[in-house]
N, C-alpha and C. Protein backbone atom coordinates (compact mmCIF):
# COMPACT_ATOMS: atom_id res chain seq x y z
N UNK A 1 16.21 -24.86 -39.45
CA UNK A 1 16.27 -26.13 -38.79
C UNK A 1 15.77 -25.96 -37.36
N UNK A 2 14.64 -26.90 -36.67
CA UNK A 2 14.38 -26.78 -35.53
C UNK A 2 14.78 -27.76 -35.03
N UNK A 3 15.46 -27.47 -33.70
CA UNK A 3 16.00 -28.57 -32.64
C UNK A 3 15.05 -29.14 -31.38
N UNK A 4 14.59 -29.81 -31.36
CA UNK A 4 13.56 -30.49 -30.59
C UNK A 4 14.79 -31.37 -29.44
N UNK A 5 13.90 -31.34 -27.88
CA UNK A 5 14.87 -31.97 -27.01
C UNK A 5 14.35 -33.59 -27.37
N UNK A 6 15.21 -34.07 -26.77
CA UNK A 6 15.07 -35.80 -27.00
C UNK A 6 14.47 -36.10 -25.58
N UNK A 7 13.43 -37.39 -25.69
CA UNK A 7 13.01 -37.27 -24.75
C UNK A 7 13.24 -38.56 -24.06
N UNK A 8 13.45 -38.97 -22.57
CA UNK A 8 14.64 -40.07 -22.03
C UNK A 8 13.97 -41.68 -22.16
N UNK A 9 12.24 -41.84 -22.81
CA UNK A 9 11.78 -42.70 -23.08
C UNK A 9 12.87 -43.00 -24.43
N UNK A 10 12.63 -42.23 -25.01
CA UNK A 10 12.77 -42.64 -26.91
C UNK A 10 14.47 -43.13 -26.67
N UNK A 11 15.21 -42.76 -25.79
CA UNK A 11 16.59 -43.65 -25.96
C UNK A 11 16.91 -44.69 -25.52
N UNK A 12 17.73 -45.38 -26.12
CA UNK A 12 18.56 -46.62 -25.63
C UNK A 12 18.80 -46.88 -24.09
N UNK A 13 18.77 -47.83 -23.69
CA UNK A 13 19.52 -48.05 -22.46
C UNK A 13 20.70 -47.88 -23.24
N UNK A 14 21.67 -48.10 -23.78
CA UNK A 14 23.23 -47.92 -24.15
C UNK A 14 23.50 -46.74 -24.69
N UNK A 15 22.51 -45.81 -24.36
CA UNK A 15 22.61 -44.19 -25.00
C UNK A 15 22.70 -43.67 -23.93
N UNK A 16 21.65 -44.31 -22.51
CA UNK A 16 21.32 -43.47 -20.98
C UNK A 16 22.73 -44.04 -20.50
N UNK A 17 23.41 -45.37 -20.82
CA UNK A 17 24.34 -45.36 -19.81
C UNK A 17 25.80 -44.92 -20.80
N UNK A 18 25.76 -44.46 -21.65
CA UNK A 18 26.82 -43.99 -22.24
C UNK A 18 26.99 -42.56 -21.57
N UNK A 19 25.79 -41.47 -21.90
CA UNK A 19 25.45 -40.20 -21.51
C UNK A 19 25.67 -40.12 -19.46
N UNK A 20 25.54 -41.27 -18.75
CA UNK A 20 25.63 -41.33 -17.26
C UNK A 20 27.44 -41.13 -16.89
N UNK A 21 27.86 -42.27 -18.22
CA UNK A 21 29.54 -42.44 -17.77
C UNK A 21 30.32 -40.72 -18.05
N UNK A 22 29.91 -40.40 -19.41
CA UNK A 22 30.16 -39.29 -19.50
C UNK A 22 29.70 -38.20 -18.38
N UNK A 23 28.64 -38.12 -17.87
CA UNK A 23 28.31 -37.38 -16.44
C UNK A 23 29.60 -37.48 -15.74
N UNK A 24 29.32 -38.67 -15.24
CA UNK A 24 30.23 -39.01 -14.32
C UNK A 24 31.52 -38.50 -14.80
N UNK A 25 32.12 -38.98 -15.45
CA UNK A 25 34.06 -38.48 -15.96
C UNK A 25 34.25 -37.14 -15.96
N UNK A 26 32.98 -36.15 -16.41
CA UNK A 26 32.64 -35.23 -16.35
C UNK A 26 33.35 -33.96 -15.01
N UNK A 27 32.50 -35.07 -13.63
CA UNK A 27 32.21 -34.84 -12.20
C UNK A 27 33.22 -35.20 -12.02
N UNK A 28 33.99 -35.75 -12.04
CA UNK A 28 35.43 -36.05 -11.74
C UNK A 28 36.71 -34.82 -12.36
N UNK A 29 36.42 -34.83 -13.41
CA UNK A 29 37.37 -33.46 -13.78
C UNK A 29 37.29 -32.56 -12.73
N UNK A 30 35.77 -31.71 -12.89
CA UNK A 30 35.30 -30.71 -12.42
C UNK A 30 36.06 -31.10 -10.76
N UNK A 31 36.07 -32.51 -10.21
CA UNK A 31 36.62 -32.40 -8.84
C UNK A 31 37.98 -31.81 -8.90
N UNK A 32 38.44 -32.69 -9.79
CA UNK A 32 40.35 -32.54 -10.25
C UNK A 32 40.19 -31.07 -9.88
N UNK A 33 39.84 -29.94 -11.11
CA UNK A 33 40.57 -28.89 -11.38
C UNK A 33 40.20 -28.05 -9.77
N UNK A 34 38.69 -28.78 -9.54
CA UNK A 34 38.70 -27.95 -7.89
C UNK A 34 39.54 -28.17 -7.10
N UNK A 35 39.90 -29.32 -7.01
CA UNK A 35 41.17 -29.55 -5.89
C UNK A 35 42.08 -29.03 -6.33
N UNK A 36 42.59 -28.93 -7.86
CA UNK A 36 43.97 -28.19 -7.67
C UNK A 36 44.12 -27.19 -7.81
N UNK A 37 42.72 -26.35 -7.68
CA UNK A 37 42.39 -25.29 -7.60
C UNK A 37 42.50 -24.72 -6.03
N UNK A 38 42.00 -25.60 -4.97
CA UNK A 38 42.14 -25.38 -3.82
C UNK A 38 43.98 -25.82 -3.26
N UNK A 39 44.36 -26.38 -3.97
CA UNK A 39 46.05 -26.58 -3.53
C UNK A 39 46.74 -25.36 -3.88
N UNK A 40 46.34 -24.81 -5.17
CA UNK A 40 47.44 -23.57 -5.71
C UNK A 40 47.40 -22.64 -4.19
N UNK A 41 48.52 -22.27 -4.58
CA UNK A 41 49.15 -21.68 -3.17
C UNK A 41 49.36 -19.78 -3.47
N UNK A 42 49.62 -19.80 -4.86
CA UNK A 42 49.59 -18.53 -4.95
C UNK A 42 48.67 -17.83 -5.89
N UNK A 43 47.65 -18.31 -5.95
CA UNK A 43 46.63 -17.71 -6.85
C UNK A 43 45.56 -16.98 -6.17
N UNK A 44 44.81 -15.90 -6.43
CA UNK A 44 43.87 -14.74 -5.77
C UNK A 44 42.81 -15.51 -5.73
N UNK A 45 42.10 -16.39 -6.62
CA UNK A 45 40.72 -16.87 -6.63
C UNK A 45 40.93 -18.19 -6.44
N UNK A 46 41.79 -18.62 -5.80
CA UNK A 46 41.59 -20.06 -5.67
C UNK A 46 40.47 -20.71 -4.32
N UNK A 47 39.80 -20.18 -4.14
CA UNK A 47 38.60 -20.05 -3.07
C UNK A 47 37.33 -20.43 -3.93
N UNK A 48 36.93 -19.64 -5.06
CA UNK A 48 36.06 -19.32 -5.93
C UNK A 48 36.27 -20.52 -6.44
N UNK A 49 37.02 -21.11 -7.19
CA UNK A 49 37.68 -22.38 -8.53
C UNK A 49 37.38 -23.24 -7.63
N UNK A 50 37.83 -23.49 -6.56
CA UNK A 50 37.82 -24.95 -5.92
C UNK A 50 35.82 -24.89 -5.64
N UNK A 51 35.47 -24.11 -5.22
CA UNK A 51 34.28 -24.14 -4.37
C UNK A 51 33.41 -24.19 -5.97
N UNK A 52 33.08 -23.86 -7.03
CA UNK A 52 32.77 -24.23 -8.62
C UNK A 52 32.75 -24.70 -9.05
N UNK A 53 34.40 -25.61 -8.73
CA UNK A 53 34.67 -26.82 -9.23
C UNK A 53 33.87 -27.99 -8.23
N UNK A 54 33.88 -27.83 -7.13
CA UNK A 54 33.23 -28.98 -6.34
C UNK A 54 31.62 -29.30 -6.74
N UNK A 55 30.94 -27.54 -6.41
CA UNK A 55 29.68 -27.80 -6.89
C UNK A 55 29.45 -28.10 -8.70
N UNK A 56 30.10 -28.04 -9.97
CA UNK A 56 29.88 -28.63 -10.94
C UNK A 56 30.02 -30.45 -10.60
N UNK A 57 31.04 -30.56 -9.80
CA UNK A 57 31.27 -32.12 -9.85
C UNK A 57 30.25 -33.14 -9.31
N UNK A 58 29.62 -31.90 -7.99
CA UNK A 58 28.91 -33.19 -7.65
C UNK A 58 27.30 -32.50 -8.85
N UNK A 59 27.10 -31.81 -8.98
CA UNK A 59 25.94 -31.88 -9.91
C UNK A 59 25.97 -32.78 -11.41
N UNK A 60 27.20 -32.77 -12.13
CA UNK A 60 27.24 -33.95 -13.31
C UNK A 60 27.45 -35.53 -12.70
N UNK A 61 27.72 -35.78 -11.13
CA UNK A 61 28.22 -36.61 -11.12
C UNK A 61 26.57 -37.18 -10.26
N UNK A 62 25.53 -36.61 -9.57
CA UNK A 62 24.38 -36.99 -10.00
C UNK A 62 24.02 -36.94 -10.64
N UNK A 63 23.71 -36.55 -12.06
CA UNK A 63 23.22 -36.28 -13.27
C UNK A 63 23.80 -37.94 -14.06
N UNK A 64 25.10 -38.18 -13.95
CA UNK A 64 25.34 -39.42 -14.23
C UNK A 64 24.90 -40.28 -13.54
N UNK A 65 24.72 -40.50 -12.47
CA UNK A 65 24.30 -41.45 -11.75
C UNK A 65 22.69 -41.62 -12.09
N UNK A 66 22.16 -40.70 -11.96
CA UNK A 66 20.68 -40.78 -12.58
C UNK A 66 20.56 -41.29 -13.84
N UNK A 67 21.27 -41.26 -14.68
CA UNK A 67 21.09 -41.77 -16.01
C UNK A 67 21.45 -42.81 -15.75
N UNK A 68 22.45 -43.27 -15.29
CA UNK A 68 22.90 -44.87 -14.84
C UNK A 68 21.71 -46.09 -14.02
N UNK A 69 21.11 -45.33 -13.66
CA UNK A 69 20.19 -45.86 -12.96
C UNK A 69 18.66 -45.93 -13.57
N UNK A 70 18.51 -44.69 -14.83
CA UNK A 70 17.07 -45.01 -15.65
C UNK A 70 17.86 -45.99 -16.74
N UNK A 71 19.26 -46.14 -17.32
CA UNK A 71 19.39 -46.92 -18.01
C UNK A 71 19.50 -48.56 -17.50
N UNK A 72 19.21 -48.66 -16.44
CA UNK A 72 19.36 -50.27 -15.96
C UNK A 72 18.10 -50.63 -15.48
N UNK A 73 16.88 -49.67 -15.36
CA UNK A 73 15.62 -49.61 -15.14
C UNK A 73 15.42 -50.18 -16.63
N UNK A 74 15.76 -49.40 -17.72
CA UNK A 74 15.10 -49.71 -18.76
C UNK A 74 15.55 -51.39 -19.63
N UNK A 75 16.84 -51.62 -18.98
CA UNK A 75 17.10 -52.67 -19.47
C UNK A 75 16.31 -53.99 -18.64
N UNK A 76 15.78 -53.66 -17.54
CA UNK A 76 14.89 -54.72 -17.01
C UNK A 76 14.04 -55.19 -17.85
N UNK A 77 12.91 -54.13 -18.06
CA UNK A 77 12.12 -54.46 -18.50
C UNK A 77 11.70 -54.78 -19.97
């Protein structure tokens, strides 16, 4: 079986903004566990977790936003 990528013409606007929300909820975890990663008080790597967790969050949480934004492009037109 070969897996071929999908390419962001051939989908739905209700596929780009489904795949954006998921980004996003995504980027929000990834904030969660960083922050309570940066609150734990007695853990060795909580420096590492928070600072991982921040940079995953904000990278899915542009990644959603970009899709949010080719899916309302595409519903214009």
């Amino acid at each position: 079986m070969i897996l071929r990528p999908v390419s962001l013409e051939k989908m739905s606007s209700e596929t780009k903004k489904a795949l954006g929300l998921i980004s996003i909820y995504t980027g929000l975890l990834f904030f969660l566990i960083g922050w309570a990663g940066a609150r734990k008080m007695q853990f060795h790597f909580r420096t590492e977790i928070a600072t991982a967790g921040y940079y995953a969050a904000a990278v899915f949480a542009a990644l959603g936003v970009i899709m949010l934004l080719l899916s309302l492009r595409g519903k214009k037109s």
